[in-house]
PDB file of N, CA and C in Angstrom:
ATOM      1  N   UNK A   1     114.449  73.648  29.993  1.00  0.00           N
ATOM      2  CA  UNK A   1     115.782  74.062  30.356  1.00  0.00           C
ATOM      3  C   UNK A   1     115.769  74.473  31.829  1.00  0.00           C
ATOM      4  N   UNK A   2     116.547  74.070  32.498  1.00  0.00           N
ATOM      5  CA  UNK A   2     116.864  74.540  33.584  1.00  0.00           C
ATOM      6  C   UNK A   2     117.981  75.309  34.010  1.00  0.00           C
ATOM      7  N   UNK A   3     117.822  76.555  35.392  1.00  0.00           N
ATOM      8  CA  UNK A   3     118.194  77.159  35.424  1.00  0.00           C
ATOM      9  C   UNK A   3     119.497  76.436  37.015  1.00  0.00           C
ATOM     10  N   UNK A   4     120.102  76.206  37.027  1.00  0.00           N
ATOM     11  CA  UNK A   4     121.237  75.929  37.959  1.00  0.00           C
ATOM     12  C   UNK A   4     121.237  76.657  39.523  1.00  0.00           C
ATOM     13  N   UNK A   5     121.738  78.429  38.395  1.00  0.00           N
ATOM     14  CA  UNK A   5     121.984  78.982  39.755  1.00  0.00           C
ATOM     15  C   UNK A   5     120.560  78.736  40.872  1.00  0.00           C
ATOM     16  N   UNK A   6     119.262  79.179  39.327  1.00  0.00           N
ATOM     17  CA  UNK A   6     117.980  79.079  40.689  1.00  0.00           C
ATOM     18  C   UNK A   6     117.841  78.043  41.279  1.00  0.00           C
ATOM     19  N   UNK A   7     117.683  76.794  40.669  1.00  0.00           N
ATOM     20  CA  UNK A   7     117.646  75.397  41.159  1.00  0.00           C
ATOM     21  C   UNK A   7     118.622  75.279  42.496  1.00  0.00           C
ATOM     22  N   UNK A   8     119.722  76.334  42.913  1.00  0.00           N
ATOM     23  CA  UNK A   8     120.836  76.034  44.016  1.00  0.00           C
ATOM     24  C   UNK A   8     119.886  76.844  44.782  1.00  0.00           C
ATOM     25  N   UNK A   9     119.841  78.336  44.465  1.00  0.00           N
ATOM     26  CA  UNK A   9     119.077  79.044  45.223  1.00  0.00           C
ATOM     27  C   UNK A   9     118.655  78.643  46.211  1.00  0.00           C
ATOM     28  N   UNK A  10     117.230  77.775  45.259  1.00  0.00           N
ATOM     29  CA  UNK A  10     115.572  77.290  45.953  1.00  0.00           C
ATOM     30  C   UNK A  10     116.387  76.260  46.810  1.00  0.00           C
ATOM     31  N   UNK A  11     117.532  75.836  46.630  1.00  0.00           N
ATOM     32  CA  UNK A  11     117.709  74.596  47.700  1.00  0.00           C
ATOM     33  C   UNK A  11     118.050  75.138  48.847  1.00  0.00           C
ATOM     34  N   UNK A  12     118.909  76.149  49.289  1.00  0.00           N
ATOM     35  CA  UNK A  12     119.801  76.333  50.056  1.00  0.00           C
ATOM     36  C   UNK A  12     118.041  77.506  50.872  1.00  0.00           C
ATOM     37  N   UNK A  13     117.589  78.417  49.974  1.00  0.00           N
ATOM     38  CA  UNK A  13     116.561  78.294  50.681  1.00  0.00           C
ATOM     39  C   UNK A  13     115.333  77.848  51.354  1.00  0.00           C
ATOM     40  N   UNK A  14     115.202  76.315  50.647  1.00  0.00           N
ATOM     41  CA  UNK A  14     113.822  75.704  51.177  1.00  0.00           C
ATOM     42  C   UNK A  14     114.838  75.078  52.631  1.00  0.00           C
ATOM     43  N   UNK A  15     115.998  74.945  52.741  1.00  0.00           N
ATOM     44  CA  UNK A  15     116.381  74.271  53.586  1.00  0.00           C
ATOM     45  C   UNK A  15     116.566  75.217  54.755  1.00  0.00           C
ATOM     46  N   UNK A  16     116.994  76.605  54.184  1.00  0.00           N
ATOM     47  CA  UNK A  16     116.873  77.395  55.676  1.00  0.00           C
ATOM     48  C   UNK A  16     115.866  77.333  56.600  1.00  0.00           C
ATOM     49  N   UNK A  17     114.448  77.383  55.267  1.00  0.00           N
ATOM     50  CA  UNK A  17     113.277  77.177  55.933  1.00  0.00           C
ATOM     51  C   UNK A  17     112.823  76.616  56.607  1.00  0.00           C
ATOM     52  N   UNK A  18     112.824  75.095  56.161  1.00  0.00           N
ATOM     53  CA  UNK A  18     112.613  74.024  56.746  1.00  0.00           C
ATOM     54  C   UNK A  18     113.757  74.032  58.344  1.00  0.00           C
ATOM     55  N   UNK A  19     114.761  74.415  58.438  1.00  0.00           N
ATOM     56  CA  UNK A  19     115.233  74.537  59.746  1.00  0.00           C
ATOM     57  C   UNK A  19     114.423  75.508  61.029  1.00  0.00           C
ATOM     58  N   UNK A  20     113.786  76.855  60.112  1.00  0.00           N
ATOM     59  CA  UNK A  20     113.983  77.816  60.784  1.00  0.00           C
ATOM     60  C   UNK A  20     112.030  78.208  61.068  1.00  0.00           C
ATOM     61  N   UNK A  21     111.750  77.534  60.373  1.00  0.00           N
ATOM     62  CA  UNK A  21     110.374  77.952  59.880  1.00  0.00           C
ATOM     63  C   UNK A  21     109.197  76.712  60.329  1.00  0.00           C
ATOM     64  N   UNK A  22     108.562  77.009  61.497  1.00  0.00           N
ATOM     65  CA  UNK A  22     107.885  75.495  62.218  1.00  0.00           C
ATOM     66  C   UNK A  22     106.745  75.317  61.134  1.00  0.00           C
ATOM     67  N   UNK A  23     106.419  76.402  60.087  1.00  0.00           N
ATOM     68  CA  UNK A  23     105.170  75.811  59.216  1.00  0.00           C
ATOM     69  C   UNK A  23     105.892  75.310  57.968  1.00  0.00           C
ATOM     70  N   UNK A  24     107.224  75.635  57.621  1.00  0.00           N
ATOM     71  CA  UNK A  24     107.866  75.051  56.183  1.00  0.00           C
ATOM     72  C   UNK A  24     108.396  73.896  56.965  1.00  0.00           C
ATOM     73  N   UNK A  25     108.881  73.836  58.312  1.00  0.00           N
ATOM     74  CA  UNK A  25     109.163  72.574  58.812  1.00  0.00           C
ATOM     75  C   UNK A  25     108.188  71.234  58.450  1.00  0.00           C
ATOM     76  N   UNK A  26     106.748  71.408  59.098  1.00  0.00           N
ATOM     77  CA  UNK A  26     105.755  70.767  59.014  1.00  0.00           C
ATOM     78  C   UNK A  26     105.403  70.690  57.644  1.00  0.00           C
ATOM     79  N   UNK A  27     105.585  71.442  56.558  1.00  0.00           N
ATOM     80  CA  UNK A  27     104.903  71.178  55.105  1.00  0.00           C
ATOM     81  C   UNK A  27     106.145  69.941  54.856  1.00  0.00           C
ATOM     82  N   UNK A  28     107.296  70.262  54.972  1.00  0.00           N
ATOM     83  CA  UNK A  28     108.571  69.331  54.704  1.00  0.00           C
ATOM     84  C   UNK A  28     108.499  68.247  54.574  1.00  0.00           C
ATOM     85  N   UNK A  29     108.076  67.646  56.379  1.00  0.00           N
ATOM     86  CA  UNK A  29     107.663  66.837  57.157  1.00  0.00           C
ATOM     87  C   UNK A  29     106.698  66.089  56.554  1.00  0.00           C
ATOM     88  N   UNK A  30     105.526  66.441  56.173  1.00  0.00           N
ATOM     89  CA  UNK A  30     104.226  66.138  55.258  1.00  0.00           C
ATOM     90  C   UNK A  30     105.079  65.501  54.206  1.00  0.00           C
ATOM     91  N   UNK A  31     105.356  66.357  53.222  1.00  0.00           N
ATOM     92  CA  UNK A  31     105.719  65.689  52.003  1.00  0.00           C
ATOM     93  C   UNK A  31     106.472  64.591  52.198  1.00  0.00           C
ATOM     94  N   UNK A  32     107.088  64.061  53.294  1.00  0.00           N
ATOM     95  CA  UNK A  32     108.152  63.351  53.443  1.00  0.00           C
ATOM     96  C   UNK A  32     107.644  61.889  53.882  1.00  0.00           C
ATOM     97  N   UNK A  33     106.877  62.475  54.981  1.00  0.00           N
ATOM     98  CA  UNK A  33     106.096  61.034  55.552  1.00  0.00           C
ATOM     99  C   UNK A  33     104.467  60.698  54.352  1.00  0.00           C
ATOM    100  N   UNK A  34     104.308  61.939  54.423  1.00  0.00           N
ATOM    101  CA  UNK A  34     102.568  61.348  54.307  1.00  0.00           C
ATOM    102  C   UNK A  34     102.833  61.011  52.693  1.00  0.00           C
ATOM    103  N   UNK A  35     103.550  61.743  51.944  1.00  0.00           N
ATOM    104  CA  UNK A  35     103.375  61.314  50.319  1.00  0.00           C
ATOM    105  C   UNK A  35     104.646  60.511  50.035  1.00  0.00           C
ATOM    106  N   UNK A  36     105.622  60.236  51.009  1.00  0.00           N
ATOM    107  CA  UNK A  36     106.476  59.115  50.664  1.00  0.00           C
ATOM    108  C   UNK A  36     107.785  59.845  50.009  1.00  0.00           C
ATOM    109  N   UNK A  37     107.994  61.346  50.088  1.00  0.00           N
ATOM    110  CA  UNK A  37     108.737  62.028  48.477  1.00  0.00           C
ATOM    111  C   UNK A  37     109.728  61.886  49.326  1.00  0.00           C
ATOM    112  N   UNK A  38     111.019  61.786  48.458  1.00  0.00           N
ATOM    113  CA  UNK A  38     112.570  61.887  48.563  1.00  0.00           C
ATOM    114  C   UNK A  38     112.662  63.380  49.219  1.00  0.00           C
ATOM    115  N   UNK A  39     113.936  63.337  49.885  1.00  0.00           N
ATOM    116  CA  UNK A  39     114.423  64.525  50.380  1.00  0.00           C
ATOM    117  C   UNK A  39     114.323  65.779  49.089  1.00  0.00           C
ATOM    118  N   UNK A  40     115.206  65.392  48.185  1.00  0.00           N
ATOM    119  CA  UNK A  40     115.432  66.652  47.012  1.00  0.00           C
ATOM    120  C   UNK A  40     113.631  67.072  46.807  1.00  0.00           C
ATOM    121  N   UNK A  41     113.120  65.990  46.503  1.00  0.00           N
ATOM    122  CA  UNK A  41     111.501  66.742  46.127  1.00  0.00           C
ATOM    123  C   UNK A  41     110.684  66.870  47.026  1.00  0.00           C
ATOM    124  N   UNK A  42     110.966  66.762  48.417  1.00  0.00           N
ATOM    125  CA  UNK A  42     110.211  67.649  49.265  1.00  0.00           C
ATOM    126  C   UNK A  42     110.717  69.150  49.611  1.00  0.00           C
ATOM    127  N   UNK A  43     111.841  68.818  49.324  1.00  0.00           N
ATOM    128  CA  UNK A  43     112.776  70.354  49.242  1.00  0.00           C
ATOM    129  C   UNK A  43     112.177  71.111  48.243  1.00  0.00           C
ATOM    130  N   UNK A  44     111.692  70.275  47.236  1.00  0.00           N
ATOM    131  CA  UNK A  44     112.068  71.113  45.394  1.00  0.00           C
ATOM    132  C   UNK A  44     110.477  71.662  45.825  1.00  0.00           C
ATOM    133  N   UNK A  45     109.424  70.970  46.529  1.00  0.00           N
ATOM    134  CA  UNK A  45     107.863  71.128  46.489  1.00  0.00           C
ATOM    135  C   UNK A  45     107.684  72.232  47.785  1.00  0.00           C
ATOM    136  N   UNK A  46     108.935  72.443  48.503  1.00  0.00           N
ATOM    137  CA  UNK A  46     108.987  73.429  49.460  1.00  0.00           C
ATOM    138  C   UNK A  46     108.820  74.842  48.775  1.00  0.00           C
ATOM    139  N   UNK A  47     110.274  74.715  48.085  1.00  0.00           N
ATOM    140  CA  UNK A  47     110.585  75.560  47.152  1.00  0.00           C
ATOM    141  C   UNK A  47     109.641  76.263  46.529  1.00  0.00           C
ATOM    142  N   UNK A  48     108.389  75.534  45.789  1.00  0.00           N
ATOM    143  CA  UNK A  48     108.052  76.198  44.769  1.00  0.00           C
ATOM    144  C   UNK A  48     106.655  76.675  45.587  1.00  0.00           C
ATOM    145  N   UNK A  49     106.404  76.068  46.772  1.00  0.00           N
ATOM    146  CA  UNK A  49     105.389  76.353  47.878  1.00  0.00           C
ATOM    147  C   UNK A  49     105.725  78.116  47.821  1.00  0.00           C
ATOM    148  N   UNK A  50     107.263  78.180  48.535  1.00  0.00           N
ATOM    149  CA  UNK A  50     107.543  79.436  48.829  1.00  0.00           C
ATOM    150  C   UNK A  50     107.571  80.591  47.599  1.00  0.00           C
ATOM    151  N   UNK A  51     107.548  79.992  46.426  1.00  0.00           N
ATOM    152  CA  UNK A  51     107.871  81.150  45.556  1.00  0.00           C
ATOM    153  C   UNK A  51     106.689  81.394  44.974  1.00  0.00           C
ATOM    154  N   UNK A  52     105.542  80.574  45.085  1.00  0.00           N
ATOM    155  CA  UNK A  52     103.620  80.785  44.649  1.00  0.00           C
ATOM    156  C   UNK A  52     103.457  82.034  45.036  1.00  0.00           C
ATOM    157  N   UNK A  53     103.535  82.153  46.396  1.00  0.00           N
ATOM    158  CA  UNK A  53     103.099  82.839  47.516  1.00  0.00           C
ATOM    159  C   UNK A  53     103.555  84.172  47.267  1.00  0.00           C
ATOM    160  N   UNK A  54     105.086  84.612  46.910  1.00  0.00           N
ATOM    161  CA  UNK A  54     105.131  85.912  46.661  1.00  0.00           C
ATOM    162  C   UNK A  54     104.755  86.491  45.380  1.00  0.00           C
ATOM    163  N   UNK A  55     104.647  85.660  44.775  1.00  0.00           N
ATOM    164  CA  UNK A  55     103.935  86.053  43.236  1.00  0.00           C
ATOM    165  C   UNK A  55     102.714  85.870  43.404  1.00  0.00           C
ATOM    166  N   UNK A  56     102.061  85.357  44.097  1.00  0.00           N
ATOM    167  CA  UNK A  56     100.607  85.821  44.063  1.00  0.00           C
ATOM    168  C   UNK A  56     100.522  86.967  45.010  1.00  0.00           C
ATOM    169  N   UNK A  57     101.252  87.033  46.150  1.00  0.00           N
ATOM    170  CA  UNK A  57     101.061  88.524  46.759  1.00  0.00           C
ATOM    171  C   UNK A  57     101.179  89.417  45.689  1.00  0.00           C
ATOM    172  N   UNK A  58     102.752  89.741  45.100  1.00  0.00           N
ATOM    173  CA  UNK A  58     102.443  90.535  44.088  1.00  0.00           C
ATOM    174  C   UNK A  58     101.355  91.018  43.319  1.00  0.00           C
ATOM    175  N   UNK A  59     100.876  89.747  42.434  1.00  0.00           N
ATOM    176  CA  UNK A  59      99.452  90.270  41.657  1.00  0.00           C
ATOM    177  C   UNK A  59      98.331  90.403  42.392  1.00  0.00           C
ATOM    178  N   UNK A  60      98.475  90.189  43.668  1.00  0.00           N
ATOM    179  CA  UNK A  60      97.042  90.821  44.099  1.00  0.00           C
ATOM    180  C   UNK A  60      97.608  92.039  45.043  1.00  0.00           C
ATOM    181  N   UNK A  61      98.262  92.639  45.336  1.00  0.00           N
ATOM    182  CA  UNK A  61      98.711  93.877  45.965  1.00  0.00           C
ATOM    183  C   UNK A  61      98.912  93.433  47.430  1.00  0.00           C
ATOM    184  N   UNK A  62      99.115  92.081  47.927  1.00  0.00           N
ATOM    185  CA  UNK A  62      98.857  91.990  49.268  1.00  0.00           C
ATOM    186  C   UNK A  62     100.160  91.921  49.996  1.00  0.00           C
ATOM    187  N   UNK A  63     100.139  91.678  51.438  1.00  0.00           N
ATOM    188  CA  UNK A  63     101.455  91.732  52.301  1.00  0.00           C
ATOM    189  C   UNK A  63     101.524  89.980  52.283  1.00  0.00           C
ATOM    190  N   UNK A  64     102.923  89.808  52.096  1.00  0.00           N
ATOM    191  CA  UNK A  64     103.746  88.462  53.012  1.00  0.00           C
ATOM    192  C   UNK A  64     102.778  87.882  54.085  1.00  0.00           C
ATOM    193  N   UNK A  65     102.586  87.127  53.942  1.00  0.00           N
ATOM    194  CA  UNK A  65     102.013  86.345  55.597  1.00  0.00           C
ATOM    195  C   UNK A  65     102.341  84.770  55.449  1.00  0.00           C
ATOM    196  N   UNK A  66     103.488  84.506  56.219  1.00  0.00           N
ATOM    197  CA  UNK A  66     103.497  83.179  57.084  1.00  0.00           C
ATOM    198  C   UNK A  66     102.585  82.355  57.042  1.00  0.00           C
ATOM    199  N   UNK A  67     101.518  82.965  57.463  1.00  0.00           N
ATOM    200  CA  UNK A  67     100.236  82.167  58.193  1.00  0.00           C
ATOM    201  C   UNK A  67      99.311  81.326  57.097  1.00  0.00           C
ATOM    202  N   UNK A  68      99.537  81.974  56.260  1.00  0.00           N
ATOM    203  CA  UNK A  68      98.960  82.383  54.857  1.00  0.00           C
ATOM    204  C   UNK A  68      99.075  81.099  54.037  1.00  0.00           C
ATOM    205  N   UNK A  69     100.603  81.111  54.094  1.00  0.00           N
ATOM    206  CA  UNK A  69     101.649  80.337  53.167  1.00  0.00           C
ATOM    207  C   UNK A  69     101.517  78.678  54.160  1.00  0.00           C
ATOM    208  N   UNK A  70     101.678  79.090  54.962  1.00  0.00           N
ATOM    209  CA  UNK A  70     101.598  77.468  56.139  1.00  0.00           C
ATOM    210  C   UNK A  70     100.886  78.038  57.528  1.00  0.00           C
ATOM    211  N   UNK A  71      99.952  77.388  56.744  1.00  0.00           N
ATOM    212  CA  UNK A  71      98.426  77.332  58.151  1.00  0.00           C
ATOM    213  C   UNK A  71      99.145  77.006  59.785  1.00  0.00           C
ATOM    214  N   UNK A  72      98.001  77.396  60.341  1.00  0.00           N
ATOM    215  CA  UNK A  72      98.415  77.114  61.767  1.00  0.00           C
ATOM    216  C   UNK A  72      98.692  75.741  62.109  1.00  0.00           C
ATOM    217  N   UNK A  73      97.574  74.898  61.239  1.00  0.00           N
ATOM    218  CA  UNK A  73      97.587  73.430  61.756  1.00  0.00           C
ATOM    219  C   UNK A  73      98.558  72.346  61.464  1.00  0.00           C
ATOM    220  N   UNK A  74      99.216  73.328  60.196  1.00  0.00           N
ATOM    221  CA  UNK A  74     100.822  72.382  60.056  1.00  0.00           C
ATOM    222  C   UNK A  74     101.712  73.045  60.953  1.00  0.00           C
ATOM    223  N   UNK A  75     102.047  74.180  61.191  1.00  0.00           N
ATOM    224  CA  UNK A  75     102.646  74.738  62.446  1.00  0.00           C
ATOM    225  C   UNK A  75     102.498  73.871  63.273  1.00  0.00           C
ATOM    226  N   UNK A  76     101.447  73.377  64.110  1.00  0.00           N
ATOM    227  CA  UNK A  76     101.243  73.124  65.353  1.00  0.00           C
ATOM    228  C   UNK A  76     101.246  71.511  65.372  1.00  0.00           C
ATOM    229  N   UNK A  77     101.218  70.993  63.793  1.00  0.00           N
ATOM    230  CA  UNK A  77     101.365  69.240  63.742  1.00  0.00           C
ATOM    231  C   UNK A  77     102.830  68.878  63.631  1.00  0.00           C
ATOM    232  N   UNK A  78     103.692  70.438  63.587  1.00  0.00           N
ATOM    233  CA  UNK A  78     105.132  69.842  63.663  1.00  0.00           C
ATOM    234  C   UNK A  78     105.598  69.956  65.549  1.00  0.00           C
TER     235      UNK A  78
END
């Protein structure tokens, strides 16, 4: 079953990202060229990139990091 509102959510935010964000830019970018994926599922694989990351901060007690989530070297290959 899927959930709508989240499914709008994750869109409207993987896309801020991908505007605003030179390492969600470059993961985008990746999925797009190097694995061939459609817009919606490089969005949808953005998406779920970004939401790993705070749930594993959570269970391990740690802080947010950018850097973390999208390495320097996709940063710097966009």
């Amino acid at each position: 079953m899927k959930n709508d509102r989240l499914d709008h959510a994750g869109h409207l935010w993987a896309f801020s990202a991908s505007t605003a964000s030179p390492g969600a830019k470059a993961h985008y970018r990746g999925r797009r060229d190097d694995h061939g994926a459609w817009h919606a599922a490089a969005q949808r694989n953005l998406f779920h990139r970004m939401l790993d990351q705070p749930y594993h901060c959570l269970q391990h007690r740690n802080r947010f990091d950018e850097q973390t989530v999208f390495p320097v070297e996709l940063a710097t290959a966009a």
